[in-house]
Protein backbone atom coordinates (compact mmCIF):
# COMPACT_ATOMS: atom_id res chain seq x y z
CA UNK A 1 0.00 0.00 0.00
CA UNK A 2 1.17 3.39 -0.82
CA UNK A 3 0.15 4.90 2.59
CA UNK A 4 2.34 7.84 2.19
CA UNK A 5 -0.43 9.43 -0.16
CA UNK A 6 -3.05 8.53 1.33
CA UNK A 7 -1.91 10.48 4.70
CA UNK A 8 -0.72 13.05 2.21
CA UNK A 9 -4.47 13.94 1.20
CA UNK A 10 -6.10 13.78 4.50
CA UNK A 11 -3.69 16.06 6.25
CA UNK A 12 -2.50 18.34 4.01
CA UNK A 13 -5.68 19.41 2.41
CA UNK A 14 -5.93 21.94 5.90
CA UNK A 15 -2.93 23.03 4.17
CA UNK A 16 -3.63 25.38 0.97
CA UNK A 17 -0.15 26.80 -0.65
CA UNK A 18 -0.23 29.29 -3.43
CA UNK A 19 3.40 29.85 -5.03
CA UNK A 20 5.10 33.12 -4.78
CA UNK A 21 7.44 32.53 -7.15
CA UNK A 22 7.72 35.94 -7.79
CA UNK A 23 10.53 36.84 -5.56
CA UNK A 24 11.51 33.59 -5.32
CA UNK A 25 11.87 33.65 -1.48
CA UNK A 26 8.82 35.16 -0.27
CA UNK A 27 6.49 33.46 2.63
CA UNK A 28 4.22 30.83 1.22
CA UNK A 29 0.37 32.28 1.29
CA UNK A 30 -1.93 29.64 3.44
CA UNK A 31 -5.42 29.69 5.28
CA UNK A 32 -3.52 28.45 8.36
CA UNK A 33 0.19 29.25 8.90
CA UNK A 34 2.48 26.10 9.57
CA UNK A 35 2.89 27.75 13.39
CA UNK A 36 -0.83 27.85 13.94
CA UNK A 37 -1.27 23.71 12.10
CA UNK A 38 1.32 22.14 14.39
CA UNK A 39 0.23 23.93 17.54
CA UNK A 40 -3.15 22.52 16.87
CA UNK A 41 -2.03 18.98 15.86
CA UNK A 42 1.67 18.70 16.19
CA UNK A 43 1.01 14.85 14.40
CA UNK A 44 0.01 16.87 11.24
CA UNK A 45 3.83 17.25 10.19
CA UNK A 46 4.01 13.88 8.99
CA UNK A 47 1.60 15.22 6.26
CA UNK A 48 2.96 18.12 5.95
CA UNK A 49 6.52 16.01 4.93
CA UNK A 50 4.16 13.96 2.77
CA UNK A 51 2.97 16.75 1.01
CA UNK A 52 6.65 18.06 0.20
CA UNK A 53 7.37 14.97 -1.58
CA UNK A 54 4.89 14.60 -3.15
CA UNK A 55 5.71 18.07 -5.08
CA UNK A 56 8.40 16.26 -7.15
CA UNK A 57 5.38 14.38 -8.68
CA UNK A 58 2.02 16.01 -8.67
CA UNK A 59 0.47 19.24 -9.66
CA UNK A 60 -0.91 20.35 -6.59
CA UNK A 61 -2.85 19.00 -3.22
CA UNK A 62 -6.41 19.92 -5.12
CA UNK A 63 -6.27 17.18 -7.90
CA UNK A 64 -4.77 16.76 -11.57
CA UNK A 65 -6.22 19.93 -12.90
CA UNK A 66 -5.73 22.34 -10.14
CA UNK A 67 -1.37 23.50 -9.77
CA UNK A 68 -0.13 24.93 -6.63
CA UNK A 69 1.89 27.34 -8.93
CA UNK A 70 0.37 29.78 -11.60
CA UNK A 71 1.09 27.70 -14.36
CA UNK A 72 -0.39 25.32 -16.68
CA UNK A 73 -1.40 22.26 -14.03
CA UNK A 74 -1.03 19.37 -16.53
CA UNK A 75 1.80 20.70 -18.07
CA UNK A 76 4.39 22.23 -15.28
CA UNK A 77 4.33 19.22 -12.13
CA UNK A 78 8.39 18.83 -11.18
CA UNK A 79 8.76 14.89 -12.46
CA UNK A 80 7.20 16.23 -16.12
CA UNK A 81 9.63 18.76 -16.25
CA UNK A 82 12.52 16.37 -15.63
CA UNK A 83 11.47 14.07 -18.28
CA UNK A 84 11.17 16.90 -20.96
CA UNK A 85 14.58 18.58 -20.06
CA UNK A 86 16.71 15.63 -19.53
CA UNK A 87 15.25 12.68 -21.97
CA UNK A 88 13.55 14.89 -24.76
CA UNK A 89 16.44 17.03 -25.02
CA UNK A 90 19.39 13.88 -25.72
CA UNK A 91 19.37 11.70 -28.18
CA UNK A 92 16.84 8.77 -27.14
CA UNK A 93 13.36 9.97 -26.78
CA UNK A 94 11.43 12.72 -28.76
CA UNK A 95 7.78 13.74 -28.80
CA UNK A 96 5.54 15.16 -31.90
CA UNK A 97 3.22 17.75 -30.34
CA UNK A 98 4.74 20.47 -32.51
CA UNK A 99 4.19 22.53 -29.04
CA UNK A 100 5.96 25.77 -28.57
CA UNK A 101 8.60 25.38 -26.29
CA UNK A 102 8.49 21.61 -26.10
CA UNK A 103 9.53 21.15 -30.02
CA UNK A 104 12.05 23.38 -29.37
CA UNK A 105 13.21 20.91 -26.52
CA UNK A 106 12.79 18.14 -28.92
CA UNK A 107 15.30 19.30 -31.48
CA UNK A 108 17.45 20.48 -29.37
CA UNK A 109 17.55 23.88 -31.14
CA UNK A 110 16.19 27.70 -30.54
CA UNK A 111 16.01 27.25 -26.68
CA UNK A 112 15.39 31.36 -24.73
CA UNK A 113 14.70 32.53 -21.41
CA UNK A 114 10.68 32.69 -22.98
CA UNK A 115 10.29 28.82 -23.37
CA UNK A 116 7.41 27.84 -21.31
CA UNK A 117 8.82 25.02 -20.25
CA UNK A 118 12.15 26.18 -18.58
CA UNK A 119 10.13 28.69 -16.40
CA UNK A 120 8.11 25.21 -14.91
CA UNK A 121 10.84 23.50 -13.68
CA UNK A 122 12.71 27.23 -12.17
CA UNK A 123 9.24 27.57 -10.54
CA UNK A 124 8.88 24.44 -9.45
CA UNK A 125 12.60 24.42 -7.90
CA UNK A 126 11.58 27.55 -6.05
CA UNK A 127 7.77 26.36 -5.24
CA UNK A 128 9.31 23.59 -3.25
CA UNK A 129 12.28 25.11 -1.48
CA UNK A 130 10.15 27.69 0.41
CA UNK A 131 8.04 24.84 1.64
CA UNK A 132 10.89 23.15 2.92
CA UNK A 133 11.83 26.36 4.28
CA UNK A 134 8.88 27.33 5.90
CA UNK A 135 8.67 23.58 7.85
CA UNK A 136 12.19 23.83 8.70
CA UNK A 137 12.08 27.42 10.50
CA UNK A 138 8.86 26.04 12.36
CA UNK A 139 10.59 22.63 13.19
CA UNK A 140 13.25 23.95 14.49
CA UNK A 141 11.50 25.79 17.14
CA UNK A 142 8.74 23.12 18.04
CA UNK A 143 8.84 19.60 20.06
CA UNK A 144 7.55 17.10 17.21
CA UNK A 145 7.94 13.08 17.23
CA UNK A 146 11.46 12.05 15.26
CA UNK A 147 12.20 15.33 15.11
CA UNK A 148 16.13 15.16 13.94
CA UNK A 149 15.21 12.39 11.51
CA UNK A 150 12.19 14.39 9.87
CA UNK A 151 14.28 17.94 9.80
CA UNK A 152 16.55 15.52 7.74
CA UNK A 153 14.08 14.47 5.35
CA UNK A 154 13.16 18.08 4.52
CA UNK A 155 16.69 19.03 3.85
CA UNK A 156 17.43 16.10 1.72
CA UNK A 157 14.40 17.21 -0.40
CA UNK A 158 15.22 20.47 -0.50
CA UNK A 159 18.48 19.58 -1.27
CA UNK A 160 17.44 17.38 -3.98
CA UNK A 161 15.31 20.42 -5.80
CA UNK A 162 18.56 22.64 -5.71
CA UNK A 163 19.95 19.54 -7.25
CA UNK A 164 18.42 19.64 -10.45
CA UNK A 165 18.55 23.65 -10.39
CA UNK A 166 22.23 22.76 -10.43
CA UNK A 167 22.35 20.83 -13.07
CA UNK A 168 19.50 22.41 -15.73
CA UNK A 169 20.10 26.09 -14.60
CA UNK A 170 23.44 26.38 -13.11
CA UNK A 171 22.31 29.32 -10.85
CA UNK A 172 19.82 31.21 -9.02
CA UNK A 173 19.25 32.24 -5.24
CA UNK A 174 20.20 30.44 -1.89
CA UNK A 175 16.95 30.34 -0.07
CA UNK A 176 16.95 28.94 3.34
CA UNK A 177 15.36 28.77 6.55
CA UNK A 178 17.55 31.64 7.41
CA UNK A 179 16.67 33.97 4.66
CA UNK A 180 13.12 32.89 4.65
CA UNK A 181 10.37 35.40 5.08
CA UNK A 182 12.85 38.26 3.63
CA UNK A 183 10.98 41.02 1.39
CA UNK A 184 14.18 41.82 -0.89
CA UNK A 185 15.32 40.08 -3.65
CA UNK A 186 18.36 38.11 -2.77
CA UNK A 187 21.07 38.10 -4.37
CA UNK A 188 22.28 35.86 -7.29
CA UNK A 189 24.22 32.44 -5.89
CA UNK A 190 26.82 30.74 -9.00
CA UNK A 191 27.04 26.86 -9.22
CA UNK A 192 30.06 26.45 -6.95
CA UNK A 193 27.83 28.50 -4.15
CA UNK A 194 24.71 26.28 -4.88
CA UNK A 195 27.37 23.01 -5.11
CA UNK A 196 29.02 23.74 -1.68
CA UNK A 197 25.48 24.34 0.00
CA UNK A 198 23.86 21.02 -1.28
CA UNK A 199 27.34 18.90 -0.55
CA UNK A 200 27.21 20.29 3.09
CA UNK A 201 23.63 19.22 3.16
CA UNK A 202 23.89 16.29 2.45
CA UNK A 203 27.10 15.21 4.31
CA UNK A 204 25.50 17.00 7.25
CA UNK A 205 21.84 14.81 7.40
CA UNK A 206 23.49 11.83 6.62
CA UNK A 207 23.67 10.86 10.11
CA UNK A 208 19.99 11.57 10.74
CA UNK A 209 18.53 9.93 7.79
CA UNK A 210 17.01 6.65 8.82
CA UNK A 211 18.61 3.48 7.51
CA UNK A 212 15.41 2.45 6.35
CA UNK A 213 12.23 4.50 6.12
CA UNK A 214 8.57 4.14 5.27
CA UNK A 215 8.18 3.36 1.10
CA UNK A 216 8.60 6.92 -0.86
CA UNK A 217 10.54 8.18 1.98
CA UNK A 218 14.13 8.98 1.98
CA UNK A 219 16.95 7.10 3.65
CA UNK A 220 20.56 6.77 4.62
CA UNK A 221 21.01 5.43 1.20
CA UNK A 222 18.68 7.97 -0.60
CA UNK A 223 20.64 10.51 0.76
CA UNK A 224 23.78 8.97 -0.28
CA UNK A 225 22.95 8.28 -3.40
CA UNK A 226 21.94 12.06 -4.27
CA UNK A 227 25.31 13.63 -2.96
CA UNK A 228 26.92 10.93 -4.97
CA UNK A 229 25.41 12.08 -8.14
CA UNK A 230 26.52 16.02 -6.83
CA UNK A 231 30.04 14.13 -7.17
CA UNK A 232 30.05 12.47 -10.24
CA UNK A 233 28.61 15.59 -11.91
CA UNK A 234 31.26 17.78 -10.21
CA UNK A 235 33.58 18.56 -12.75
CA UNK A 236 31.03 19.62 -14.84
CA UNK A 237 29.49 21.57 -12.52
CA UNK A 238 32.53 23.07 -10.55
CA UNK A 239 35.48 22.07 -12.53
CA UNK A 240 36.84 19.72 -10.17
CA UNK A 241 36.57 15.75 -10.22
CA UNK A 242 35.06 14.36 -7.44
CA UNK A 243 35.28 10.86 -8.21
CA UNK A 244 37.10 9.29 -5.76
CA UNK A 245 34.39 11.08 -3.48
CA UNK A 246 31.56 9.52 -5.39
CA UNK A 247 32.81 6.11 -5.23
CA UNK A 248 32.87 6.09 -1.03
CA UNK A 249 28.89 7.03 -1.15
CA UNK A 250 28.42 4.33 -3.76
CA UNK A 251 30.08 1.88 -1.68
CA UNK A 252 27.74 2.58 1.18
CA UNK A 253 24.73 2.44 -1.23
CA UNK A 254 25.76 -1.07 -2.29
CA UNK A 255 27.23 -2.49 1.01
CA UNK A 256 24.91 -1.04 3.73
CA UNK A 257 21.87 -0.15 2.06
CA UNK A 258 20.33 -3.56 1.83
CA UNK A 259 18.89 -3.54 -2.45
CA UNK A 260 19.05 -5.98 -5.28
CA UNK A 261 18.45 -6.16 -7.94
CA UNK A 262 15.25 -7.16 -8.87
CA UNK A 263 15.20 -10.53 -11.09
CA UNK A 264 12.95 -9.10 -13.75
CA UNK A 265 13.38 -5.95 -15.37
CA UNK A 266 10.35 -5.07 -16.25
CA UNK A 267 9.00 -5.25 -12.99
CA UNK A 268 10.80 -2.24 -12.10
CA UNK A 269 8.40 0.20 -14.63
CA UNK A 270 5.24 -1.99 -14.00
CA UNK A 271 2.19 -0.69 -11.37
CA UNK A 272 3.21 -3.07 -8.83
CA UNK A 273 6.78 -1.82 -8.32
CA UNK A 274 6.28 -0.48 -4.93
CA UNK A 275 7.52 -4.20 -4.06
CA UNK A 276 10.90 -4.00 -5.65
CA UNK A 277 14.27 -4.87 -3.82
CA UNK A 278 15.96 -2.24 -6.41
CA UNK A 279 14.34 1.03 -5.63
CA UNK A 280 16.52 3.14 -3.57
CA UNK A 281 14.05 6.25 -3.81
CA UNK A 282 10.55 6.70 -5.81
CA UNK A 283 8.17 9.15 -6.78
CA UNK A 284 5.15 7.90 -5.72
CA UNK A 285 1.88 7.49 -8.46
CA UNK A 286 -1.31 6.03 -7.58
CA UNK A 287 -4.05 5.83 -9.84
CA UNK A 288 -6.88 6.84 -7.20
CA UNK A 289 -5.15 9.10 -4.66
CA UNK A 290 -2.41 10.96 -6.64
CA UNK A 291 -3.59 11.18 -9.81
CA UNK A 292 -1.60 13.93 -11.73
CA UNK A 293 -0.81 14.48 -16.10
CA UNK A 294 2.97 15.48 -14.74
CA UNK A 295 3.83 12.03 -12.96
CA UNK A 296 4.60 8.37 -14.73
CA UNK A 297 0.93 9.10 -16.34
CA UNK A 298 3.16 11.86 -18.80
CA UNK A 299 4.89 8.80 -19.77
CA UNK A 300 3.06 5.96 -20.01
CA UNK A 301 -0.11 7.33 -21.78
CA UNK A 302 2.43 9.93 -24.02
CA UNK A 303 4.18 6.81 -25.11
CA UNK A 304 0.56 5.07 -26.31
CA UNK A 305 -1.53 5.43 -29.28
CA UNK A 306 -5.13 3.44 -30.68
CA UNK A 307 -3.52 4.57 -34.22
CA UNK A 308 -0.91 1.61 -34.02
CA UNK A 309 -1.74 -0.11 -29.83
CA UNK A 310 -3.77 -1.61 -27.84
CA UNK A 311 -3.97 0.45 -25.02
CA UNK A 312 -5.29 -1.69 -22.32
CA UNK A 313 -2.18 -4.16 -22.90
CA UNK A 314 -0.52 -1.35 -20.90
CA UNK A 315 -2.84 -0.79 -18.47
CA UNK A 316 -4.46 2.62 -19.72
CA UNK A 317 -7.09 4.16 -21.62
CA UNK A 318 -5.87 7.04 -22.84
CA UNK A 319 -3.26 7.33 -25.42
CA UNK A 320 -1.85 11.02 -25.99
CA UNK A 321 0.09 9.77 -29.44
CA UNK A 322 3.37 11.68 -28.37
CA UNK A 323 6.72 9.63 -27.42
CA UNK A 324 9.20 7.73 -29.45
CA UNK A 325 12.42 6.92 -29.12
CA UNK A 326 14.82 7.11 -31.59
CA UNK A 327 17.43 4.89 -33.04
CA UNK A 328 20.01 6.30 -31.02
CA UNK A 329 18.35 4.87 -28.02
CA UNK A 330 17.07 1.60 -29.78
CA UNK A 331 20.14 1.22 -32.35
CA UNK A 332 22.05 -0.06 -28.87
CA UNK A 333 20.55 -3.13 -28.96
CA UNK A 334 21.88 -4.45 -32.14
CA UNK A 335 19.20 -6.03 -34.22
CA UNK A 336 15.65 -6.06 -32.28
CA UNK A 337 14.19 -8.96 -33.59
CA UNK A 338 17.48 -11.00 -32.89
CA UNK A 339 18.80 -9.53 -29.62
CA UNK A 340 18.15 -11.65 -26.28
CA UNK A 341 18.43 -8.62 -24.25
CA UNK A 342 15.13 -8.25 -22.34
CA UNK A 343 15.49 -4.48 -22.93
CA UNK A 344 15.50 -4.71 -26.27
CA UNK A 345 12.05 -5.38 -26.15
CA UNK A 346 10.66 -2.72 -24.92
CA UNK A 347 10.15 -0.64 -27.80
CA UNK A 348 6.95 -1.34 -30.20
CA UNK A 349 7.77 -1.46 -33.56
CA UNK A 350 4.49 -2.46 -35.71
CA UNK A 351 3.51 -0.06 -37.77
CA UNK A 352 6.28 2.15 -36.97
CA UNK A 353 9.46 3.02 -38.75
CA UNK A 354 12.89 2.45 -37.86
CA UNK A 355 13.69 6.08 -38.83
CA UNK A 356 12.78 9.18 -37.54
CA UNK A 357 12.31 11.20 -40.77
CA UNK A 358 9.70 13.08 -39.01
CA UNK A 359 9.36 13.80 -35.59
CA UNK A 360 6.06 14.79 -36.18
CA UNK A 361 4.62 11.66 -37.60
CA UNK A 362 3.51 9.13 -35.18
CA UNK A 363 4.34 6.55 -36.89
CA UNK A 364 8.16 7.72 -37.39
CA UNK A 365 10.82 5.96 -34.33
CA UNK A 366 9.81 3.73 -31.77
CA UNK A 367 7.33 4.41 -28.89
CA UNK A 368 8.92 2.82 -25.72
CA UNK A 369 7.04 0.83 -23.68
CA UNK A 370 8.98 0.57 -21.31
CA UNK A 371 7.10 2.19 -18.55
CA UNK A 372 3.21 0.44 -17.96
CA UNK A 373 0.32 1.11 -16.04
CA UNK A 374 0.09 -3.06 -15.54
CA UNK A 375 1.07 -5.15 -12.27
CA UNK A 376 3.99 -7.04 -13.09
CA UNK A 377 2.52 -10.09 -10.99
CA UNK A 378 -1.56 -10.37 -10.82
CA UNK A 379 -4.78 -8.89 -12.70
CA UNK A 380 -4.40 -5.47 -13.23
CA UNK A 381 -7.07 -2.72 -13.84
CA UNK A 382 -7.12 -0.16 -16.59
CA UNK A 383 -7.13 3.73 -15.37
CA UNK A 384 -7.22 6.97 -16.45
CA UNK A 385 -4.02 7.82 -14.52
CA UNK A 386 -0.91 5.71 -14.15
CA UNK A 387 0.22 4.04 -10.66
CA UNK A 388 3.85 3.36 -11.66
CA UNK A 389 5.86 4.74 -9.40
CA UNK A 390 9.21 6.95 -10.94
CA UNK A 391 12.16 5.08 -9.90
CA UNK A 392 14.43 8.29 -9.41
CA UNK A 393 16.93 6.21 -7.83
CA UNK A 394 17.80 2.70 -7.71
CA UNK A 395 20.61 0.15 -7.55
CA UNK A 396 21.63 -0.84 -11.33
CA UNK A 397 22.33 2.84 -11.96
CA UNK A 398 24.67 2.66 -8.66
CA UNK A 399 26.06 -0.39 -10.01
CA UNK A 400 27.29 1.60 -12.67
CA UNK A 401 28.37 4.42 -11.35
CA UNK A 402 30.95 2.52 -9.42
CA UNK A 403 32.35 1.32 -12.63
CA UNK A 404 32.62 4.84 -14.10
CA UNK A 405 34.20 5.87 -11.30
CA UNK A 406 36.54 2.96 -11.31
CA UNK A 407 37.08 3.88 -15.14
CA UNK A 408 37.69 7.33 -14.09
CA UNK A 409 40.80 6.57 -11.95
CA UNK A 410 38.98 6.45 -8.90
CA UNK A 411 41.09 5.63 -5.79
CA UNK A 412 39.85 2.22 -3.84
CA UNK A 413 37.64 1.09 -7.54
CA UNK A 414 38.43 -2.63 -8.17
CA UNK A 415 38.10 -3.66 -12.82
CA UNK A 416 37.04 -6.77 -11.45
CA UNK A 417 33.96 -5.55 -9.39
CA UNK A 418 33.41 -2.86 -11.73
CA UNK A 419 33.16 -5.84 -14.27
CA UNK A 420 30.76 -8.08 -11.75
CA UNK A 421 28.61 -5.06 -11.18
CA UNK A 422 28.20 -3.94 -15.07
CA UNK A 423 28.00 -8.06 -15.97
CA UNK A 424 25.33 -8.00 -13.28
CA UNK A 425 23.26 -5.53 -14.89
CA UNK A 426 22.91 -6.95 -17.95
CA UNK A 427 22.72 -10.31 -17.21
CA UNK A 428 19.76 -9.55 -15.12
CA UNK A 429 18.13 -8.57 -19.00
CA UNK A 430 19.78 -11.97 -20.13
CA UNK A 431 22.36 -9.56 -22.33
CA UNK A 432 25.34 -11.61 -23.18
CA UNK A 433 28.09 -10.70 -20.39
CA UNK A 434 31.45 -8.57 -21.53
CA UNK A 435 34.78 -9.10 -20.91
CA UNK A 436 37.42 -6.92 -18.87
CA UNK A 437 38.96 -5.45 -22.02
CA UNK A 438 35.20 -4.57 -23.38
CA UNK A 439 34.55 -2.52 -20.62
CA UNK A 440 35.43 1.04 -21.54
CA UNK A 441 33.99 4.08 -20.82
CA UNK A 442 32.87 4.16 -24.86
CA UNK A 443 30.49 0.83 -23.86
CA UNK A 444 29.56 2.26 -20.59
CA UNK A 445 27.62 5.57 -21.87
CA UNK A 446 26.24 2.89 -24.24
CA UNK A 447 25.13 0.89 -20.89
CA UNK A 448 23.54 3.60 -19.52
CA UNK A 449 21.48 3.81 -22.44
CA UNK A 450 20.36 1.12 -22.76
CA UNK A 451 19.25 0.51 -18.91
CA UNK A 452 18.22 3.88 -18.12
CA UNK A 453 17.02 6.16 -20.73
CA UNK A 454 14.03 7.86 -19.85
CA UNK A 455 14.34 7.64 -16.13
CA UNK A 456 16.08 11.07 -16.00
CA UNK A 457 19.29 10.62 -16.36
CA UNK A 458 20.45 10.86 -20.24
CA UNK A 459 21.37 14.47 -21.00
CA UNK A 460 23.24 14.99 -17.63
CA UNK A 461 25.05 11.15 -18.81
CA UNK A 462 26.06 12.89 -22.24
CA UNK A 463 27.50 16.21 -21.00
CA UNK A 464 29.46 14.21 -18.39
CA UNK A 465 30.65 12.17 -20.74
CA UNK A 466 31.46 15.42 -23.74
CA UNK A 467 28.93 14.75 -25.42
CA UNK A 468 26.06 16.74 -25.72
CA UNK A 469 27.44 19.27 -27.47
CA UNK A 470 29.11 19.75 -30.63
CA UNK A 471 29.17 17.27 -32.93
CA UNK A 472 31.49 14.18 -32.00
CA UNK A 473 28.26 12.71 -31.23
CA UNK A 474 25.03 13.46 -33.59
CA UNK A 475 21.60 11.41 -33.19
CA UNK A 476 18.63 12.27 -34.89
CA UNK A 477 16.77 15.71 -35.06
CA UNK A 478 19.81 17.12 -32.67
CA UNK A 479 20.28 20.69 -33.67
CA UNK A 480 16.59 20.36 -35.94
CA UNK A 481 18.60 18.78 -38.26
CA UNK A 482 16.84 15.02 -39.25
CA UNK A 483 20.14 13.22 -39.79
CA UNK A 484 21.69 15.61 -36.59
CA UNK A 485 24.28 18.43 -36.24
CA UNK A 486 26.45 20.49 -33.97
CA UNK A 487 24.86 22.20 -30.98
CA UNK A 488 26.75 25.43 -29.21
CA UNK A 489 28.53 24.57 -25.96
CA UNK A 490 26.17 27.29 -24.02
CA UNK A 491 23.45 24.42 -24.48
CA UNK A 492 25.07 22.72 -21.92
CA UNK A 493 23.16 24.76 -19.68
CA UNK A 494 19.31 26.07 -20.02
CA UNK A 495 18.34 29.88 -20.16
CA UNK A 496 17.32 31.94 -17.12
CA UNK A 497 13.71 31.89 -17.66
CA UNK A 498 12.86 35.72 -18.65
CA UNK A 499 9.79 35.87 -15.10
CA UNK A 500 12.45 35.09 -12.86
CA UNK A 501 14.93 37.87 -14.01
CA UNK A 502 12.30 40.16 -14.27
CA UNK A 503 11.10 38.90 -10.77
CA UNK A 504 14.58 39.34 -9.41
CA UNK A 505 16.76 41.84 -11.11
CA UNK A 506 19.88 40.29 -9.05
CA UNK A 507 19.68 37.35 -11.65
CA UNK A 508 21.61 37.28 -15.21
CA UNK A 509 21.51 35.09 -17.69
CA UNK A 510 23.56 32.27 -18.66
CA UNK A 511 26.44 32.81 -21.80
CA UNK A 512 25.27 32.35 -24.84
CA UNK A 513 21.53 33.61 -24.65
């Protein structure tokens, strides 16, 4: 049972946010101030925690068509904003819409501070740090159950929002507990600020983080896993490797957190996956209680169409007609028809080409069915909304991490574990094992393809790696070219999003826009 969302919506309905965006640090509007909530029912924090993480996911506490910010409700929740700027931007997945904003996304081309879809996820960031905010400067002052290990939990998540402004933005403000309430704009904070703030974070909660927690909450290894990804991104984002840094926190992920992989892979994107040994952290769906267009629903439905499916094979009965992937995510497989890799069949290809002339057409690259609204084990029921949960973390991504890092020159990485873990991986998808002298850092973006495209990793993998930019690597409709071409370095990052600098005139905008 996913009784995290159920307590969600029965306690934190008392709690109605509006965003203030505007300044980007001002106090969150509500019909009963946090202070006033917990002196009343000092219990009610639980669902107040609830309700934070369930922000990554949904649009708002009021249901799929109502947003807690002032922006389009299916189109803006946190999870649907890291599909579209990390997947639909690379080279695996596209979508057809022709929207404005999202093509531009798409094709990797014309991005500005006016796209639509940039100012969601800034908003979003800065919708869900002032929450955190606000609970924190209340917690701190107040005598609540757990109270180290739930202060914890609010700073990982806040943490874990400034995360992703780290990597998509590069910049913005440092709002804290400290700062919270302030009238003034504050002033502008670079990457290395924003860096060393999260990495203290983190490192500081560790300790408080539980070493296992109630399903959809974060742990130890959560935690861990999230500053671990601060350090494998860190020469990209500060110019310094962190590697050998990284690999410690993967080593506790593996040896003390207690996953495994799960035998099946499909079971990990199926509506039963709450069960799964692999899942180190989730974003919670459920079909009845947390029904939102912005959480695995934006997936599974945009990846389905009646013009060439049967919807109800995947659980659903809607099919938006608007994902594909491309050959450069499906071309890793080798020959579909031939290939004993499990993952390799997770793409549909009747009726569908093998090239994407046209982005456009339906009917043009692969839709990827990788993620389903059906229980991996049992009857399943067809619904409106998805209840897959978003594996945001889990163990074969960790698995290979340690063998980048190992690649990398990392001090204490061991070839032949790195080789056990990768071997692991895809044996678990009956992929034919490699050997020692195979495994190069060439195969392992490859690898990471091929096990984790469109779980919201891909375009952070390929500027790690050198090679989202420029051309030494072209896949299809990159630079709105249909065979590919060169993108400008400044893509690396995304625009300022034109509200927020007008909002705050302390923020400028990134080079090259």
């Amino acid at each position: 049972m996913k009784n995290i969302l159920n307590f969600f919506f029965s306690l934190c309905i008392l709690l109605v946010v509006s965003s203030c965006t505007d300044d980007l640090n001002t106090e969150p509007k509500v019909e009963l101030s946090l202070d006033e909530l917990l002196a009343q029912d000092p219990n009610a924090v639980e669902g107040i925690v609830s309700r934070l993480y369930a922000s990554f996911a949904l649009s708002g506490v009021q249901g799929p068509d109502k947003s807690d910010i002032s922006d389009n409700a299916g189109e803006s929740p946190f999870l649907r904003g890291i599909i579209n700027l990390q997947d639909f931007t690379a080279d695996g997945m596209k979508n057809r819409w022709g929207d404005d904003g999202l093509d531009q996304l798409t094709t990797t081309s014309d991005w500005d501070e006016n796209n639509k879809f940039f100012r969601y996820l800034f908003n979003r960031v800065y919708f869900t740090i002032p929450q955190c905010n606000n609970l924190l400067a209340v917690a701190n002052n107040i005598s609540i159950e757990n109270k180290e290990s739930v202060i914890a939990e609010v700073r990982f998540l806040r943490a874990l929002a400034y995360y992703y402004l780290i990597d998509t933005f590069g910049k913005g403000v440092l709002a804290t507990e400290e700062n919270f309430g302030d009238s003034a704009p504050l002033p502008e904070a670079s990457r290395a600020e924003l860096f060393a703030f999260v990495e203290a974070e983190l490192i500081e909660v560790e300790a408080n983080l539980p070493a296992t927690n109630s399903y959809g909450r974060a742990s130890k290894a959560a935690g861990q896993m999230l500053l671990a990804k601060l350090y494998m991104n860190a020469e990209v984002y500060v110019g310094t490797s962190r590697y050998d840094d990284a690999l410690v926190l993967i080593n506790k992920v593996i040896d003390e957190g207690g996953f495994s992989l799960a035998p099946n892979f499909v079971s990990l994107f199926s509506a039963d996956n709450d069960t799964s040994p692999e899942i180190i952290f989730p974003l919670i769906a459920d079909a009845d209680t947390s029904q939102s267009f912005g959480n695995t629903t934006y997936i599974v439905n945009g990846s389905l169409s009646t013009e060439t499916m049967v919807l109800a094979d995947f659980g659903a009965n809607d099919g938006w007609t608007g994902h594909r992937a491309t050959k450069a995510w499906y071309g890793l497989y080798g020959d579909l028809g031939t290939s004993t890799d499990d993952r390799a069949s997770l793409f549909w290809t009747t009726g569908h080409n093998f090239e994407m002339a046209d982005y456009r057409e339906w009917t043009d690259g692969y839709p990827s069915v990788k993620f389903r609204n059906t229980n991996f084990n049992g009857a399943s029921t067809v619904t409106a909304f998805s209840g897959t949960d978003f594996p945001l973390f889990r163990l074969a991504d960790t698995y290979l991490m340690y063998a980048e890092c190992t690649l990398r020159g990392a001090s204490g990485g061991a070839m032949n574990t790195a080789l056990q873990y990768v071997n692991a991986v895809r044996s678990r998808s009956n992929a034919s094992t490699i050997t020692q002298s195979e495994l190069t850092l060439d195969f392992l973006i490859d690898e990471r393809g091929r096990e984790l495209n469109l779980e919201g990793h891909r375009r952070s993998d390929l500027i790690r790696f050198g090679m989202f930019t420029g051309n030494s690597y072209i896949w299809p409709w990159k630079g709105n070219v249909a065979g590919g071409t060169s993108i400008p370095d400044s893509y690396r990052l995304f625009p300022i999003p034109l509200a927020a600098m007008q909002a705050n005139p302390n923020l400028t905008q990134n080079p090259g826009f």
